[in-house]
C-alpha atoms as a PDB file:
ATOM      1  CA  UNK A   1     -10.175  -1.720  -4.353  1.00  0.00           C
ATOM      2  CA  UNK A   2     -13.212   0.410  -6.052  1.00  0.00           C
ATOM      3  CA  UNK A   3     -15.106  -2.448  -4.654  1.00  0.00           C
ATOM      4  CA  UNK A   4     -13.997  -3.418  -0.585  1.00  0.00           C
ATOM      5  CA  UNK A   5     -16.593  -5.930   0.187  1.00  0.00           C
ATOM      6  CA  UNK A   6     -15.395  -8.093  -2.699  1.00  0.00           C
ATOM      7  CA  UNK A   7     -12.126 -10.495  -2.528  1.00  0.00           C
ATOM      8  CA  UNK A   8     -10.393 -12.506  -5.407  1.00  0.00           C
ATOM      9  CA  UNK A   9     -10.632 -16.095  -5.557  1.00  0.00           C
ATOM     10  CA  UNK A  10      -9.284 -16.992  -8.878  1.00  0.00           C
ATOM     11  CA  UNK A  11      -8.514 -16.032 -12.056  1.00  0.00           C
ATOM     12  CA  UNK A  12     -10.361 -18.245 -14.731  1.00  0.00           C
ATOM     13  CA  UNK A  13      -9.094 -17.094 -18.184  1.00  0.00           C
ATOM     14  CA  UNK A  14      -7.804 -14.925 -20.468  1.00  0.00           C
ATOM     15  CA  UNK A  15      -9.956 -13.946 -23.001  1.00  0.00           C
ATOM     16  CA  UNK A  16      -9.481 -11.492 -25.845  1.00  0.00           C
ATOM     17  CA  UNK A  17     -12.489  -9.714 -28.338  1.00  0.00           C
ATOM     18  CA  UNK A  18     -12.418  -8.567 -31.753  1.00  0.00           C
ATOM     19  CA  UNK A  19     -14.882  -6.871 -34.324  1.00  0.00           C
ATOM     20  CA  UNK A  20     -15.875  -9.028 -37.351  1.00  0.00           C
ATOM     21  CA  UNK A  21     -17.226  -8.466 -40.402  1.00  0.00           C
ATOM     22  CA  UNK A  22     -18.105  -9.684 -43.555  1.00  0.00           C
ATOM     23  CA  UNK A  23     -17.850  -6.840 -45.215  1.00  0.00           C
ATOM     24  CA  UNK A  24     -14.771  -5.713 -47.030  1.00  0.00           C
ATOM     25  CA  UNK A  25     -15.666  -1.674 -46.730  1.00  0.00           C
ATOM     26  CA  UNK A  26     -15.486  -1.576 -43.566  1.00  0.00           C
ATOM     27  CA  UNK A  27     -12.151  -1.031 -42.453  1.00  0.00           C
ATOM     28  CA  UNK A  28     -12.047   1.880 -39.242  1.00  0.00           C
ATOM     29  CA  UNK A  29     -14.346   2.448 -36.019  1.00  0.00           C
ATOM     30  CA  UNK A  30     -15.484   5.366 -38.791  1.00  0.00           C
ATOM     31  CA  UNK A  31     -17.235   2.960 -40.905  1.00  0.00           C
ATOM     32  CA  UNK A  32     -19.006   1.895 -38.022  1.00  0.00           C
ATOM     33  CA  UNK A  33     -21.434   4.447 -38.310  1.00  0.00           C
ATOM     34  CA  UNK A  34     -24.901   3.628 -38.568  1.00  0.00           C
ATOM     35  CA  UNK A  35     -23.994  -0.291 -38.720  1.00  0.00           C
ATOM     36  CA  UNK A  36     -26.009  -2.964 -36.982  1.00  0.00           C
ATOM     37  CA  UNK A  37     -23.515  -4.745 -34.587  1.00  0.00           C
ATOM     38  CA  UNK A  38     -23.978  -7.514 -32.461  1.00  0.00           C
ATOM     39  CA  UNK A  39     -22.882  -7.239 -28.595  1.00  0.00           C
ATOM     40  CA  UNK A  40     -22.228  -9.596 -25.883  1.00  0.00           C
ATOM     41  CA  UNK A  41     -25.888 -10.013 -23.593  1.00  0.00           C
ATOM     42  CA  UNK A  42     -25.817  -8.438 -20.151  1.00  0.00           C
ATOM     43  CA  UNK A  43     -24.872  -8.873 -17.952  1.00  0.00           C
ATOM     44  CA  UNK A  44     -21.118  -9.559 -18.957  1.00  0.00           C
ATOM     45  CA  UNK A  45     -17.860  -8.221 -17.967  1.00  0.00           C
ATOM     46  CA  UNK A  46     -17.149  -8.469 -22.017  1.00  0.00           C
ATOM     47  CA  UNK A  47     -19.973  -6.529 -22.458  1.00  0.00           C
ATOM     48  CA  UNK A  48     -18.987  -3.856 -20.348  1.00  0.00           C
ATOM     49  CA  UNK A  49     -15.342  -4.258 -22.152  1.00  0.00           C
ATOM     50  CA  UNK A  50     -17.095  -3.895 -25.218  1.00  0.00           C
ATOM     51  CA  UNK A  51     -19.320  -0.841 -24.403  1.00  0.00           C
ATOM     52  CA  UNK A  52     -15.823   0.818 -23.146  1.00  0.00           C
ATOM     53  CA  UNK A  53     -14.343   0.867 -26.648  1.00  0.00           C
ATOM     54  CA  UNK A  54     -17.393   1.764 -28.255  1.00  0.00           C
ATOM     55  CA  UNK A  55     -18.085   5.037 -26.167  1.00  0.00           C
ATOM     56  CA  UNK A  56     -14.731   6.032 -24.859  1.00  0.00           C
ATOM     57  CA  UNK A  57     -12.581   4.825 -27.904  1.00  0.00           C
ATOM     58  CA  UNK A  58     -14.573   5.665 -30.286  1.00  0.00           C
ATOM     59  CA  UNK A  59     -17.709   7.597 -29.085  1.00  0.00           C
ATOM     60  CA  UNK A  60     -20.488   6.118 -31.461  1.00  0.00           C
ATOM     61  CA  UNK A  61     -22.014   3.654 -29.321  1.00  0.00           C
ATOM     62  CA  UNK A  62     -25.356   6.073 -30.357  1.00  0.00           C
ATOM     63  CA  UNK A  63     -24.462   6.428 -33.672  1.00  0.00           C
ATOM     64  CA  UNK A  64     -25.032   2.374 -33.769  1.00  0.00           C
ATOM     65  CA  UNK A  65     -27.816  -0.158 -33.630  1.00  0.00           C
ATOM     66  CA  UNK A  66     -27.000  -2.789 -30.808  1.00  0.00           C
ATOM     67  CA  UNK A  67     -28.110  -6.288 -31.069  1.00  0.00           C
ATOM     68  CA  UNK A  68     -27.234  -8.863 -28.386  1.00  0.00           C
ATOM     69  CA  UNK A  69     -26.599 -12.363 -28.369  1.00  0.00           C
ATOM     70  CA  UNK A  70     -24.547 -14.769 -26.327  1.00  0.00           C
ATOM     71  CA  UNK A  71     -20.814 -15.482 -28.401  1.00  0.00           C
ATOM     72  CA  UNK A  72     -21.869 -18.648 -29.370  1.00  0.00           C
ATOM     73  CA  UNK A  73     -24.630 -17.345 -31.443  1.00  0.00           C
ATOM     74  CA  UNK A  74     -22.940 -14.384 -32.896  1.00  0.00           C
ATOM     75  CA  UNK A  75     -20.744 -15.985 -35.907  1.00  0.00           C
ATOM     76  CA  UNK A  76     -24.074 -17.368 -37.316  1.00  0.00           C
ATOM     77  CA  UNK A  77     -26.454 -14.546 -36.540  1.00  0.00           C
ATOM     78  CA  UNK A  78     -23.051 -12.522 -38.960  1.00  0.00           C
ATOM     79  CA  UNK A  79     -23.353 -15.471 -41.058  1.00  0.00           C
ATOM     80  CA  UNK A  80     -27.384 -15.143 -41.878  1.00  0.00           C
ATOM     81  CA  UNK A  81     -26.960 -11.144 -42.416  1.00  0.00           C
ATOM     82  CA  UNK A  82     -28.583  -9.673 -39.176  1.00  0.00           C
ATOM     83  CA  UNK A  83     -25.824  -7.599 -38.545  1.00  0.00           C
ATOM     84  CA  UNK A  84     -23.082  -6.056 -40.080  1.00  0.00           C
ATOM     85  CA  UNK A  85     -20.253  -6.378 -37.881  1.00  0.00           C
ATOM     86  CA  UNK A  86     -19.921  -8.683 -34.627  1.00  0.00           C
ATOM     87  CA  UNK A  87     -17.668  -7.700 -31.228  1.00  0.00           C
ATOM     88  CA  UNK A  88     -17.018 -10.595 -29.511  1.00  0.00           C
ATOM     89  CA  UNK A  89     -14.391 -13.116 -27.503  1.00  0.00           C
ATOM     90  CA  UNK A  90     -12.394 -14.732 -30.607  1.00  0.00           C
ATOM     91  CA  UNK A  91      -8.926 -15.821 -28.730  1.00  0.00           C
ATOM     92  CA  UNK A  92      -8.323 -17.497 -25.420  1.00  0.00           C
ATOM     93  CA  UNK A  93      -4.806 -18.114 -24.094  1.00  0.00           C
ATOM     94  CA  UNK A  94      -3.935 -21.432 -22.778  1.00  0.00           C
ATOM     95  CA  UNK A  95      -0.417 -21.935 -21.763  1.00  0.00           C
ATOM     96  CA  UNK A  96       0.911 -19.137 -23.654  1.00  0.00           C
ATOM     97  CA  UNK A  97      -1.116 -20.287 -26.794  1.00  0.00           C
ATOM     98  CA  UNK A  98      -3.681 -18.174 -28.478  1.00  0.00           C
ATOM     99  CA  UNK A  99      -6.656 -20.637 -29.302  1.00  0.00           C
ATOM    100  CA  UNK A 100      -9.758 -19.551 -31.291  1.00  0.00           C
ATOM    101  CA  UNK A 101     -13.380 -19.367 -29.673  1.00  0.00           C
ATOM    102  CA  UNK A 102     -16.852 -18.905 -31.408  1.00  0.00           C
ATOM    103  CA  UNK A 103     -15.100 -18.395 -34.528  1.00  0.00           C
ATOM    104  CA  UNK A 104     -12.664 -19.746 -37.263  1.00  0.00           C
ATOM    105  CA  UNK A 105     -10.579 -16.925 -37.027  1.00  0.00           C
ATOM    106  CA  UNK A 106      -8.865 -18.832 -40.351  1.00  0.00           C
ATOM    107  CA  UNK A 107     -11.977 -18.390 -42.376  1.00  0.00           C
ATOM    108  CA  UNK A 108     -10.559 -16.333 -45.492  1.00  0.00           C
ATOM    109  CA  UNK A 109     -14.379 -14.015 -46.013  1.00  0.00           C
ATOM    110  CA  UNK A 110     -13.958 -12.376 -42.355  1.00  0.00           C
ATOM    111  CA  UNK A 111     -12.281  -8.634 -42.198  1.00  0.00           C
ATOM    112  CA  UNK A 112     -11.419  -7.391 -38.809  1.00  0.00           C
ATOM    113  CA  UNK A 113     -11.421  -4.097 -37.813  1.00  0.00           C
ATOM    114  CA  UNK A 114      -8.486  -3.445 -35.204  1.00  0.00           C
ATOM    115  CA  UNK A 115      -8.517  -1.939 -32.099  1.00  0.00           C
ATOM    116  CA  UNK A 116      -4.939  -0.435 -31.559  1.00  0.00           C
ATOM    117  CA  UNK A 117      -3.090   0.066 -28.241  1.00  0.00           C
ATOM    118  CA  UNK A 118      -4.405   3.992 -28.329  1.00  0.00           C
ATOM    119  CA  UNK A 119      -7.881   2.411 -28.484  1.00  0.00           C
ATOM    120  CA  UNK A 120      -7.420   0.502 -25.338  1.00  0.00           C
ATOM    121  CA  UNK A 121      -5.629   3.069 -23.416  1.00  0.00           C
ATOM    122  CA  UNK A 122      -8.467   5.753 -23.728  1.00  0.00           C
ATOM    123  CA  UNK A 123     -11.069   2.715 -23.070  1.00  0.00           C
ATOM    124  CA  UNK A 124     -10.157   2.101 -19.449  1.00  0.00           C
ATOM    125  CA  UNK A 125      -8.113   4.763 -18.713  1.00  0.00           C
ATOM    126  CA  UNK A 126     -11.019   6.454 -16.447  1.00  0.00           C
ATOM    127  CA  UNK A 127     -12.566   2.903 -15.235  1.00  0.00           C
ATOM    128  CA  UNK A 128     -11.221   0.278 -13.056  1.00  0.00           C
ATOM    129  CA  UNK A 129     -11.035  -1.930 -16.506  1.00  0.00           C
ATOM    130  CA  UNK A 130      -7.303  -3.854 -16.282  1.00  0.00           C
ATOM    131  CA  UNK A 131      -7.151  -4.306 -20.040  1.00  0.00           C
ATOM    132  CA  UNK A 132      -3.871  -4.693 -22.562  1.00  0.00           C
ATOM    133  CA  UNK A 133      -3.714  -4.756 -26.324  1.00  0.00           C
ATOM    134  CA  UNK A 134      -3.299  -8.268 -28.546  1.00  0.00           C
ATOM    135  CA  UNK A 135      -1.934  -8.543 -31.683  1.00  0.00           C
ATOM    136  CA  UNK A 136      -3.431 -11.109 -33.739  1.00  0.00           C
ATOM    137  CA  UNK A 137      -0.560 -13.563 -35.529  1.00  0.00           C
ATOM    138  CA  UNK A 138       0.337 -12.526 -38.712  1.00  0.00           C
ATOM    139  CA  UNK A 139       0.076 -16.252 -39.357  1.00  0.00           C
ATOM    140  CA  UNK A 140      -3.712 -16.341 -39.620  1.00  0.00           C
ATOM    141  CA  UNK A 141      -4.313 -16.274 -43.503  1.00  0.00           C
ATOM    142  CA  UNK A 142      -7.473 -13.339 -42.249  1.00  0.00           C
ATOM    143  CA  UNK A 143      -4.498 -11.213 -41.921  1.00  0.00           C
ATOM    144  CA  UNK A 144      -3.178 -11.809 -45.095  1.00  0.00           C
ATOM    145  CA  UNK A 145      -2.034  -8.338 -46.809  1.00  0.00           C
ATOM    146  CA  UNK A 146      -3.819  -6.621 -43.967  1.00  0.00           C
ATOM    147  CA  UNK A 147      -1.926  -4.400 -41.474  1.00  0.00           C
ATOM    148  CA  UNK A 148      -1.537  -6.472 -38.006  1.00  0.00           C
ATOM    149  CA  UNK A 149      -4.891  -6.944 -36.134  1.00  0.00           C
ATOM    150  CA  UNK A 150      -5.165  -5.330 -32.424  1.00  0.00           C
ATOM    151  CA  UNK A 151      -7.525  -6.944 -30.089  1.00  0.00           C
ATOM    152  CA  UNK A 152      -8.346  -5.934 -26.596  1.00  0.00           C
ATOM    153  CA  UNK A 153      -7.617  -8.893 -24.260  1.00  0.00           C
ATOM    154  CA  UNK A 154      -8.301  -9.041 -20.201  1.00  0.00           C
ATOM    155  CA  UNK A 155      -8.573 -11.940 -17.763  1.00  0.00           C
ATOM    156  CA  UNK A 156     -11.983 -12.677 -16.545  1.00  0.00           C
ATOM    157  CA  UNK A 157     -11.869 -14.132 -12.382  1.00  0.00           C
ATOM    158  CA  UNK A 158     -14.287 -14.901  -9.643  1.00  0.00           C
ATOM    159  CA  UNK A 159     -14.815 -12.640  -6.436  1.00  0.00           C
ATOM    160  CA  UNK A 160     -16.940 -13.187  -3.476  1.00  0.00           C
ATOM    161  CA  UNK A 161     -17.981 -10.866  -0.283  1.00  0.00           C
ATOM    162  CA  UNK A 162     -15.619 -11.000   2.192  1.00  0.00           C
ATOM    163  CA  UNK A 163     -18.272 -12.543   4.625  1.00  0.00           C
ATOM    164  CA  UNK A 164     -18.210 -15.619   2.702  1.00  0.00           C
ATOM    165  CA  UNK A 165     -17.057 -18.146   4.841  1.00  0.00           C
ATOM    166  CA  UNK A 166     -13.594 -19.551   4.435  1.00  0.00           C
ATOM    167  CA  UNK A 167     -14.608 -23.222   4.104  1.00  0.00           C
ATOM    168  CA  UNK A 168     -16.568 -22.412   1.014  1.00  0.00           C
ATOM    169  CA  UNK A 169     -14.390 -20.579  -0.611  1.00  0.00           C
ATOM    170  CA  UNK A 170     -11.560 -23.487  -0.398  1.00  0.00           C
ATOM    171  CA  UNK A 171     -14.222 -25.973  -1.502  1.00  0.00           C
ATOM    172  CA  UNK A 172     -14.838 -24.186  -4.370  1.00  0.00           C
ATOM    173  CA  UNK A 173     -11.124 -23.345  -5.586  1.00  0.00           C
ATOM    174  CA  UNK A 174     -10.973 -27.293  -4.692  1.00  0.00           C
ATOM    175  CA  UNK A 175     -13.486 -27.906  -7.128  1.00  0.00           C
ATOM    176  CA  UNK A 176     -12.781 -25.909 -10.140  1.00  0.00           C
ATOM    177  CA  UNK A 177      -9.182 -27.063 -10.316  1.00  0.00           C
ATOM    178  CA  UNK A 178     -10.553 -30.120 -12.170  1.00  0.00           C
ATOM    179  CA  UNK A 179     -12.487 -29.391 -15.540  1.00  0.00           C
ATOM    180  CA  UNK A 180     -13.832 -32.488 -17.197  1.00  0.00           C
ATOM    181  CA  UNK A 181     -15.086 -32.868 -20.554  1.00  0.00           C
ATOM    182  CA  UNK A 182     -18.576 -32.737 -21.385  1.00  0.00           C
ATOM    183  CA  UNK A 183     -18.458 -36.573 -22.821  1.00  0.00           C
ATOM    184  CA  UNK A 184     -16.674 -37.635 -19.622  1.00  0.00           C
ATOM    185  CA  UNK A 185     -13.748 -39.215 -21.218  1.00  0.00           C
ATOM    186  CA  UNK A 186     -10.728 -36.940 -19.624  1.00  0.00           C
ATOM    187  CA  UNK A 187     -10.337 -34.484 -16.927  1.00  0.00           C
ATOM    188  CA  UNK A 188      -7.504 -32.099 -16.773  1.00  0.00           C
ATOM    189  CA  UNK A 189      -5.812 -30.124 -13.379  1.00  0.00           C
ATOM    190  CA  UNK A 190      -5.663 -26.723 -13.498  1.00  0.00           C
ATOM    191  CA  UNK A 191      -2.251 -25.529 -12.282  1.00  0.00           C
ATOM    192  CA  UNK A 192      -2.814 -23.222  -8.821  1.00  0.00           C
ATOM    193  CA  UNK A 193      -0.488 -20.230 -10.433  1.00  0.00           C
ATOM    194  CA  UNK A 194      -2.933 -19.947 -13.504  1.00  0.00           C
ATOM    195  CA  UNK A 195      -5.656 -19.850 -10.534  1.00  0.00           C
ATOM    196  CA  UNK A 196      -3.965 -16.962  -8.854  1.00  0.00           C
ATOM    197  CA  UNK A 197      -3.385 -14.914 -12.033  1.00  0.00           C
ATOM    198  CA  UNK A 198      -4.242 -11.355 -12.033  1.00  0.00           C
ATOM    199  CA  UNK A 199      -2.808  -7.724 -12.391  1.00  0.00           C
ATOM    200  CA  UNK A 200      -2.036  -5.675  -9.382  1.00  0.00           C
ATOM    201  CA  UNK A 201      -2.987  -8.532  -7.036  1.00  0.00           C
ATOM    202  CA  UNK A 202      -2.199  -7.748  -3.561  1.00  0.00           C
ATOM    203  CA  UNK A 203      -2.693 -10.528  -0.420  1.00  0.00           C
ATOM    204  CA  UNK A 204      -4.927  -8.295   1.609  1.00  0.00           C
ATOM    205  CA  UNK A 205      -7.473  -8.659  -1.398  1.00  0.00           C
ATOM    206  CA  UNK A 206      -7.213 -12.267  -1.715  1.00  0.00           C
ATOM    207  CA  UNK A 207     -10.131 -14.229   0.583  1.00  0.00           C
ATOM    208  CA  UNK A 208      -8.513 -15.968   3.410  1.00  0.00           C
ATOM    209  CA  UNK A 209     -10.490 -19.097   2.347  1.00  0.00           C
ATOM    210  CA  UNK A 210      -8.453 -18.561  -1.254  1.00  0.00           C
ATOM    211  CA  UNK A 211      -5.022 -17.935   0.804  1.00  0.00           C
ATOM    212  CA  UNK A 212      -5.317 -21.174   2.684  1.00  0.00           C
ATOM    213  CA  UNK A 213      -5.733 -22.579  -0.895  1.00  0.00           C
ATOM    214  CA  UNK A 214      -2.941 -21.178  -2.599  1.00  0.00           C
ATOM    215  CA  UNK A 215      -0.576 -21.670   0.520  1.00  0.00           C
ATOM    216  CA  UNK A 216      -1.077 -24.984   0.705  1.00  0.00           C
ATOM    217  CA  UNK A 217      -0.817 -25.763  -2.939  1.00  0.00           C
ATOM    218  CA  UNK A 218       2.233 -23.871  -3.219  1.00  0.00           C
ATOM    219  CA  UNK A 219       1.993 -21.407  -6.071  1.00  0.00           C
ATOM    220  CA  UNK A 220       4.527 -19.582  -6.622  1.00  0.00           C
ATOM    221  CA  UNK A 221       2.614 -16.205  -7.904  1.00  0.00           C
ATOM    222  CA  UNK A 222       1.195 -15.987  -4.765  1.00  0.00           C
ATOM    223  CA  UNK A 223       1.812 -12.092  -3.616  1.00  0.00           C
END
């Protein structure tokens, strides 16, 4: 609503960061302190997400020395010592599972440093950030004798202007349903209600070329 030129299309996935280090003193956002971490490039919404806990949380994003990469490069630019800590997307869901990204979250040299629910609250509490609090499963041996590891999770989606015209937009959510792998052997259907997912979602802000969609597929989320 911030935005009124811009309507949802579809939700894509939910994604959820993390801070990483190698490092077994650092603990707190405290320890942070003068510690070379790597970011997320912009432009990203996970970037922004980031930057959010780092100055609102915690209020030392000057107290830090930034250095960007995209996630797949992070866990090896941590790996070859170029920075201390890294904040970046370590857990997808998928049908109520949490899968690792970018990272074996398993690997038993990685510390995390948690973000608690407190953390997350103060984050977005003054921007139009919908973000909620993960707890990482005790399960993961990374966790072992450690208290239980917060993350800060959101879902990431796809907008357009509201002059784009319907056609397109119903093309597209056509489209996407179908994600093949990159070797071409298997192509999965992605069901309309995980399309449609997304907090406070209300019709009027749904494109009308994204309503015929979900109408006609039936999902049952839709508002």
């Amino acid at each position: 609503t911030d935005f009124p030129d811009l309507r949802f299309v579809g939700a894509t996935v939910r994604v959820a960061q993390g801070l990483v280090t190698l490092d077994k003193h650092i603990k707190t956002a405290k320890d942070l302190v003068g510690k070379r971490i790597g970011l997320v490039m912009r432009p990203s919404s996970l970037r922004v997400l980031q930057e959010a806990v780092l100055i609102n949380s915690w209020d030392i994003y000057d107290q830090i020395t930034v250095k960007e990469y995209p996630p797949s490069n992070m866990s090896d630019a941590l790996d070859r010592g170029e920075v201390d800590v890294i904040f970046m997307p370590v857990i997808r869901e998928d049908k109520g599972n949490l899968l690792s990204i970018n990272l074996d979250i398993n690997r038993p040299d990685i510390h995390w440093i948690s973000i608690s629910s407190k953390d997350v609250t103060s984050a977005t509490e003054s921007t139009s950030i919908l973000a909620e609090q993960l707890i990482l499963p005790r399960s993961a041996t990374t966790v072992k004798g450690e208290d239980a590891v917060g993350l800060i999770t959101f879902d990431i989606a796809w907008f357009t202007f509201a002059s784009t015209p319907d056609d397109v937009v119903y093309a597209f959510l056509q489209s996407v349903r179908h994600f093949c792998s990159p070797n071409g052997q298997g192509c999965s259907v992605l069901p309309a209600d995980r399309l449609l997912r997304w907090p406070q979602l209300e019709t009027r802000l749904i494109h009308p070329g994204a309503q015929r969609f979900y109408k006609e597929m039936e999902a049952s989320f839709y508002p």
